[in-house]
Protein backbone atom coordinates (compact mmCIF):
# COMPACT_ATOMS: atom_id res chain seq x y z
CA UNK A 1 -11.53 -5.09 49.43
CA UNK A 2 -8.91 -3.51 47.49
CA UNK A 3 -6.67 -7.46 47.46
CA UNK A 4 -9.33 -8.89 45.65
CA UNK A 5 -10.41 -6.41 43.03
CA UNK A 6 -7.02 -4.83 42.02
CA UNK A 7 -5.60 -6.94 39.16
CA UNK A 8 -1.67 -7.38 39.58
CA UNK A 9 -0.87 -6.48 36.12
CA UNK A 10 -2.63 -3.13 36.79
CA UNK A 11 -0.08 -2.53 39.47
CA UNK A 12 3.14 -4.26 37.41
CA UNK A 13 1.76 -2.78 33.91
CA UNK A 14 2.57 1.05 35.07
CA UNK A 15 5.98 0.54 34.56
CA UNK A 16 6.72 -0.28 31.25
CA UNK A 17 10.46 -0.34 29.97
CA UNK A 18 12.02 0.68 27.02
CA UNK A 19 14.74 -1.66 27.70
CA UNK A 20 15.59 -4.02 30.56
CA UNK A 21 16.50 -2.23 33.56
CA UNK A 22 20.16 -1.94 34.84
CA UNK A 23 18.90 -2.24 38.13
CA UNK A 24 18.32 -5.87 37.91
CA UNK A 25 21.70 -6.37 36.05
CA UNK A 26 20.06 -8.35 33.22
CA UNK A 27 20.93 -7.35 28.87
CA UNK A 28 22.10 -3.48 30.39
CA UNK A 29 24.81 -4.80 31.38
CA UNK A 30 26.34 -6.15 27.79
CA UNK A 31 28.81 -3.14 26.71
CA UNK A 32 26.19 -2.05 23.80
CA UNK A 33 23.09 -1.65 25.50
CA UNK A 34 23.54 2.21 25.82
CA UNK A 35 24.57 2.52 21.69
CA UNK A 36 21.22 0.56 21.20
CA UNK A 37 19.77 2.84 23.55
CA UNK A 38 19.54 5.20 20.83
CA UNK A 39 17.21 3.51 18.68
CA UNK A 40 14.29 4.19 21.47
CA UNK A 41 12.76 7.88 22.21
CA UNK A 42 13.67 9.43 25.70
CA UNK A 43 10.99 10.35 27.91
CA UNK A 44 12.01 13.15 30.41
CA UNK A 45 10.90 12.89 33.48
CA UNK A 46 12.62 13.74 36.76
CA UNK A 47 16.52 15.28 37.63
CA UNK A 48 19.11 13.94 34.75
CA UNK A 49 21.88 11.68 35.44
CA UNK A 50 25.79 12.87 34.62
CA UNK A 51 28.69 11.75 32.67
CA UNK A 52 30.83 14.53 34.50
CA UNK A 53 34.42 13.46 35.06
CA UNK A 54 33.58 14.57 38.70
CA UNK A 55 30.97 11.60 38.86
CA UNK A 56 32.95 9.21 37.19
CA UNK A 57 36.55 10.03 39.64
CA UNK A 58 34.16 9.63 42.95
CA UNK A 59 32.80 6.08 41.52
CA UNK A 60 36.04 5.18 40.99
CA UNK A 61 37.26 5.92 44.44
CA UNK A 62 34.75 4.17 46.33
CA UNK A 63 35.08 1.00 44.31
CA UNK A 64 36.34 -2.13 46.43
CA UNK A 65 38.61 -3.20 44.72
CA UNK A 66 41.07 -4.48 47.12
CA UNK A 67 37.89 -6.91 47.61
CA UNK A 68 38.12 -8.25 44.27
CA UNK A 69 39.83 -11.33 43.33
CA UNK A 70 42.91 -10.60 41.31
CA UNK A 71 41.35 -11.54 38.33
CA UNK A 72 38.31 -8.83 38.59
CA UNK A 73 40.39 -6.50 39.69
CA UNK A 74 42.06 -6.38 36.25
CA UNK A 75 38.68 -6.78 34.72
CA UNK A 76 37.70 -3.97 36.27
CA UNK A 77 40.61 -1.42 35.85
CA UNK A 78 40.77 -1.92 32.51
CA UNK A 79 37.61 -0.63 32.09
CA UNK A 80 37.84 1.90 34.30
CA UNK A 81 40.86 3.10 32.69
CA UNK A 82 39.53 3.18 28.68
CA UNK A 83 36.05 3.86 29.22
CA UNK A 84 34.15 4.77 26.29
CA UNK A 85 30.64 6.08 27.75
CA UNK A 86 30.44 6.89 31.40
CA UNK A 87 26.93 7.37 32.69
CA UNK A 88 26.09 7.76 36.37
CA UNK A 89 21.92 7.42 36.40
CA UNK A 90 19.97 9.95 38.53
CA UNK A 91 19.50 8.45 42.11
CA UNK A 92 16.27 6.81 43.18
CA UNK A 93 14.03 6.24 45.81
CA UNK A 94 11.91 3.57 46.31
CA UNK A 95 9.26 2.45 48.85
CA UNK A 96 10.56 -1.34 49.17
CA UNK A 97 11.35 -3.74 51.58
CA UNK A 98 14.89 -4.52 51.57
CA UNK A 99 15.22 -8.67 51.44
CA UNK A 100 12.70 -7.82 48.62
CA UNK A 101 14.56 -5.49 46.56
CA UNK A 102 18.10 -7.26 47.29
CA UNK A 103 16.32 -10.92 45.94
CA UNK A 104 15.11 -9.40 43.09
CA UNK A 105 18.90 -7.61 42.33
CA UNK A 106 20.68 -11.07 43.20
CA UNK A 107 17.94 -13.09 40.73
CA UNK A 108 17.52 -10.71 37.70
CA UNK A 109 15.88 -13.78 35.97
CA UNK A 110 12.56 -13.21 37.81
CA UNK A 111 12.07 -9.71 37.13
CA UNK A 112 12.72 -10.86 32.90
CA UNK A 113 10.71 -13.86 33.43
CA UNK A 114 7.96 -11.65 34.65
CA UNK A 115 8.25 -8.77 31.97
CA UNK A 116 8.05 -11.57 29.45
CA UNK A 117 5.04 -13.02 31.08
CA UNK A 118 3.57 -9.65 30.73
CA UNK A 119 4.43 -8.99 27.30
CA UNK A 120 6.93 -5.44 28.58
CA UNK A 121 10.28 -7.63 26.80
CA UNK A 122 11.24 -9.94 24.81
CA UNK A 123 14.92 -10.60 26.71
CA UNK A 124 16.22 -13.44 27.66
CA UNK A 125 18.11 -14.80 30.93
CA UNK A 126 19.30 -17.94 31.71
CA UNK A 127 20.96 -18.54 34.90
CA UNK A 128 24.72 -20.31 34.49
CA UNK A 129 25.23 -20.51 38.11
CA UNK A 130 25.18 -18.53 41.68
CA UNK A 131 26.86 -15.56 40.17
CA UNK A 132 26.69 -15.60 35.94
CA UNK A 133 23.93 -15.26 33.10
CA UNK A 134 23.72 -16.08 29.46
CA UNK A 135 21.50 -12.96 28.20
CA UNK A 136 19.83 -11.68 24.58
CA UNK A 137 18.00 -8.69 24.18
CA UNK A 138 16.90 -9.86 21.29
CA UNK A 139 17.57 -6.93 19.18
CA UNK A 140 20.96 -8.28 18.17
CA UNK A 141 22.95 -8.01 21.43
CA UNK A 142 24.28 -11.27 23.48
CA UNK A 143 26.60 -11.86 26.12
CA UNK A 144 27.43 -12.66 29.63
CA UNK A 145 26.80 -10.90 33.11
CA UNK A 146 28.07 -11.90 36.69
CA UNK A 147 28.16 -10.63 39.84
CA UNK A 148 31.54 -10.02 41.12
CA UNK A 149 31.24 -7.84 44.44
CA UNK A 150 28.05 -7.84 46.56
CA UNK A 151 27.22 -6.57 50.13
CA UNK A 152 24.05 -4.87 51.63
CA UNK A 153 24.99 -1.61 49.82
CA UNK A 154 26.53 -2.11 46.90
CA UNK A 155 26.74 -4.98 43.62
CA UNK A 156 29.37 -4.55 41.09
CA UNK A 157 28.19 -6.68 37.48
CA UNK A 158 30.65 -7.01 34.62
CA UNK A 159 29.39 -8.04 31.67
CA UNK A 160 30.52 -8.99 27.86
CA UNK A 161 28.92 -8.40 24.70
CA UNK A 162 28.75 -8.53 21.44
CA UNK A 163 26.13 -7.08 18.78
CA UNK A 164 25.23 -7.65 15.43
CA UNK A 165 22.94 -6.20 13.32
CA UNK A 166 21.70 -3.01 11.13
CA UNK A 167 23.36 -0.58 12.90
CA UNK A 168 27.15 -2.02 12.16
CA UNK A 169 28.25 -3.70 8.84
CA UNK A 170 30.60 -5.47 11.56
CA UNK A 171 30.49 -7.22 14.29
CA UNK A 172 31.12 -5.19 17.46
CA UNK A 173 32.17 -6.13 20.84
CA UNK A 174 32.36 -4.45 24.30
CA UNK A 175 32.43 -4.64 28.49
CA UNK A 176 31.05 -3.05 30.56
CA UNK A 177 31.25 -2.99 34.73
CA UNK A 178 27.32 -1.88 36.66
CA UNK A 179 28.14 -0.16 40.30
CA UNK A 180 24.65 -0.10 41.61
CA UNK A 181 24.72 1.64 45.21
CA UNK A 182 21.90 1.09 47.80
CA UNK A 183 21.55 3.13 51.30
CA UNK A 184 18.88 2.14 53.43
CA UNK A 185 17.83 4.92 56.20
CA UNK A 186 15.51 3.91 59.12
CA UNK A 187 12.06 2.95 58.64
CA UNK A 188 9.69 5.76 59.10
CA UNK A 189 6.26 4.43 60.26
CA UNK A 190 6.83 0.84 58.79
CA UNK A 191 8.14 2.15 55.57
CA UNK A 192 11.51 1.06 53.69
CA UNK A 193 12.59 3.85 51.61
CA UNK A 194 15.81 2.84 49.82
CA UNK A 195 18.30 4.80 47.52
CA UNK A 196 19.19 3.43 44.76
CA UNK A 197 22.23 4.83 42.16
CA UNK A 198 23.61 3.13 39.20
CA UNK A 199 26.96 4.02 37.67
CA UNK A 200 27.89 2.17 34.25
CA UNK A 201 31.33 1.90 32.64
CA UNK A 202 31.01 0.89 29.33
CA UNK A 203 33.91 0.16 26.79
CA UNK A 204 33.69 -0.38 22.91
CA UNK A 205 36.65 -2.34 21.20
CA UNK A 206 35.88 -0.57 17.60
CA UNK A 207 37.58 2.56 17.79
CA UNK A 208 34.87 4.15 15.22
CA UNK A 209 31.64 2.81 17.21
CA UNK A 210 34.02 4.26 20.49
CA UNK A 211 33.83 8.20 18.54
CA UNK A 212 30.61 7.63 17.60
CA UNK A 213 29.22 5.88 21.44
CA UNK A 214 31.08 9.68 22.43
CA UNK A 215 29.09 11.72 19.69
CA UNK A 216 26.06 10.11 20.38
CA UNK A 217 26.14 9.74 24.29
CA UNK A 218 24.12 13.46 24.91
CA UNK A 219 21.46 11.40 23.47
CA UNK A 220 22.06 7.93 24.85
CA UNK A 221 22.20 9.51 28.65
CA UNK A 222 18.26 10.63 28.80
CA UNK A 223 17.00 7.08 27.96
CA UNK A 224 19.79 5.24 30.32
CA UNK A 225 18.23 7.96 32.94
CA UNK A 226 14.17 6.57 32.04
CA UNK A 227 14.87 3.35 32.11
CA UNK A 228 17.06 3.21 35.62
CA UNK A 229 13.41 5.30 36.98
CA UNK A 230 11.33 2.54 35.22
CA UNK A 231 13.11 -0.18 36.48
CA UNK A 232 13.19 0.88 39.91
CA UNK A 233 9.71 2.05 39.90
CA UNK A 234 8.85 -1.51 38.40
CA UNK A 235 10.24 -3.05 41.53
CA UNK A 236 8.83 -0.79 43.64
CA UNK A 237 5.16 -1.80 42.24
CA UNK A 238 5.84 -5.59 42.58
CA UNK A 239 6.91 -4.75 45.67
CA UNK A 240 3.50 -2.90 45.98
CA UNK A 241 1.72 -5.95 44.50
CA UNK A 242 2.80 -8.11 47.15
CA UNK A 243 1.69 -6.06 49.80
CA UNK A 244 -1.77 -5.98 48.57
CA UNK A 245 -2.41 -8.54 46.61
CA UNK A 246 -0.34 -11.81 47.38
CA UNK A 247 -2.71 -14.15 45.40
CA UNK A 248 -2.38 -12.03 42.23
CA UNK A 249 1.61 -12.78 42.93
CA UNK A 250 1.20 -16.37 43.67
CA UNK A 251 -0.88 -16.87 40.22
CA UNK A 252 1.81 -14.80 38.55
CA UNK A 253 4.47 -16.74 39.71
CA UNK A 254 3.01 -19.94 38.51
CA UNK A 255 3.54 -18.81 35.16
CA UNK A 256 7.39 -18.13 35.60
CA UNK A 257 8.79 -21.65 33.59
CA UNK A 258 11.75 -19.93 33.29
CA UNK A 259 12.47 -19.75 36.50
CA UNK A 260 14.24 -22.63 38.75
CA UNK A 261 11.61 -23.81 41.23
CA UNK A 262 13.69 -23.11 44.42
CA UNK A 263 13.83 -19.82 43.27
CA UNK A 264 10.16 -19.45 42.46
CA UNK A 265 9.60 -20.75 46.17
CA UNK A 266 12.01 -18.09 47.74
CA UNK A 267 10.09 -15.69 45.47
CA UNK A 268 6.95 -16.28 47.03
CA UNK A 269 8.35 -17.12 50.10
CA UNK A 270 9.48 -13.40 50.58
CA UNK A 271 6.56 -11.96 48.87
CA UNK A 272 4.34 -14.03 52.11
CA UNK A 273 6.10 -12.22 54.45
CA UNK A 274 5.59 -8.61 52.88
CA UNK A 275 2.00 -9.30 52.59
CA UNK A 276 2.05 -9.78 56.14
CA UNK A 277 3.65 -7.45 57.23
CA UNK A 278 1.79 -5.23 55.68
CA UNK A 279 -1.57 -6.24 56.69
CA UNK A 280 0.25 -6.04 60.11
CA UNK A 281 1.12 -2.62 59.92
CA UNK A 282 -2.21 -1.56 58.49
CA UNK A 283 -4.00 -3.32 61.52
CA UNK A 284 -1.88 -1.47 63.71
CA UNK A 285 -2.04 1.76 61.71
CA UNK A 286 -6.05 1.56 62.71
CA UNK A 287 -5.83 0.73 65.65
CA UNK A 288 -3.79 3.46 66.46
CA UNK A 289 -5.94 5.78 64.92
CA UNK A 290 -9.01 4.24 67.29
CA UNK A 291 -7.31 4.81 70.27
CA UNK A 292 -7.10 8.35 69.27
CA UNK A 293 -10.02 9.03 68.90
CA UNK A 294 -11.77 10.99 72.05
CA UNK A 295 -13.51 8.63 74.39
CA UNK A 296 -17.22 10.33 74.05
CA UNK A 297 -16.99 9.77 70.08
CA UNK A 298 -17.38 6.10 70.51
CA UNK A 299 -20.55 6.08 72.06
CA UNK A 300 -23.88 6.14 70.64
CA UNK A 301 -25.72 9.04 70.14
CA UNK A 302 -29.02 8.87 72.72
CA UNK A 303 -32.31 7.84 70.33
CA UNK A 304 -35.07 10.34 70.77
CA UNK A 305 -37.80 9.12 73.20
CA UNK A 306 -40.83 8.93 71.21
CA UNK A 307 -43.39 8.01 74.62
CA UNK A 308 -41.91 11.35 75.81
CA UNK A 309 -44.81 13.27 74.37
């Protein structure tokens, strides 16, 4: 059987990232993450995302920010109105169930616990509270992320940053606000395809590192474009993982120490109930495909009557 042969880190391993993923909101949301960007090659693969002005003034408009507490709201619009790099990622689709993918958007610490586990990152996330997160890339980039807006379709994650290292004889600091959109369409037989779209505002306080974030950002786009796809293709395989081999996830979450136990529990609490389901749906799938079948096939062929000589 195909649960007990298929190592999970086969599955997870697929999906390596260059950096950590926006998708889970974890270091890609400090303001620097896309200058840093640069250090690691593109890989091309798929349609590209935009920075179009058109793309950027729709994002804007569909923003809740009448939602916001007054205090976000004028965290928000000042980044929205002096942003350095605008990037809107190319739009994704992902086989997924839904309380899946929106517990592993709301706890970005499992998804960095696990990359760690399997060597993919050396990142860090600690959890501050329901909504915030201490993280380090470690490449020389630090801050703080929180969730200030969720519902079923959409998550909006500011962030601040600061990096220091080779690339800057200074210190530089930035913010930067995630809009990561999710539409979920009907299931079709069993299946949870969701959309996924990421939109990041980022904004640079060093008015050279701003020109040169500009200069650079033709290059910067491609790999903010690879890693959105390997991000949400990562989730999609853990997702995947689950559904065929829950023991594989249940050993791999033993290993996540950096990881609250409650959480760890929900973790595999949700992963159960994919695995279920999907052995559900595959039991049905067959015997749907029995009941097909015409009546005369299921019989046994008549055995040749060898005293009939």
């Amino acid at each position: 059987m195909i649960r007990s042969i298929l190592p999970i880190s086969c599955v997870l391993r697929r999906h390596r990232c260059l950096l950590v993923g926006p998708a889970c909101g974890a270091a890609w949301a400090l303001a620097l993450t896309l200058l840093l960007a640069m250090l690691a090659p593109a890989q091309a693969a798929g349609p590209p995302g935009t920075n179009s002005r058109q793309a950027r003034d729709e994002s804007v408009r569909t923003l809740p920010l009448n939602q916001l507490t007054p205090a976000n709201r004028e965290r928000v619009l000042k980044i929205i109105n002096d942003t350095s790099i605008f990037r809107r990622m190319p739009a994704q689709a992902i086989d997924c169930d839904p309380q899946f993918y929106a517990f592993l958007v709301e706890h970005p610490e499992v998804v960095v616990n696990i990359w760690s586990v399997l060597g993919l990152s050396e990142v860090k996330l600690k959890r501050l509270g329901p909504d915030a997160f201490d993280a380090n890339d470690g490449a020389g980039t630090i801050g703080r992320v929180e969730f200030i807006y969720r519902s079923n379709d959409m998550h909006l994650l500011y962030g601040e940053g600061m990096y220091e290292g080779r690339l800057f004889s200074k210190p530089v600091r930035g913010r930067s606000l995630m809009v990561l959109r999710t539409s979920m369409p009907q299931p079709v037989r069993g299946k949870h395809f969701l959309n996924c779209q990421l939109d990041a505002f980022m904004q640079l306080d060093n008015v050279g590192v701003d020109i040169l974030a500009k200069t650079f950002q033709p290059l910067v786009g491609p790999v903010a474009d690879h890693n959105f796809r390997e991000t949400t293709g990562f989730v999609e395989s853990l997702n995947r993982a689950a559904e065929i081999n829950y023991p594989g996830v249940q050993s791999l979450t033993k290993k996540l120490t950096l990881v609250e136990q409650p959480v760890r529990d929900e973790f595999l609490d949700i992963a159960e109930r994919v695995a279920i389901q999907a052995a559900l749906a595959e039991t049905e799938n067959a015997d749907a495909i029995l009941a097909r079948r015409p009546a005369s096939s299921s019989r046994p062929k008549p055995r040749p009557d060898s005293d009939a000589r």
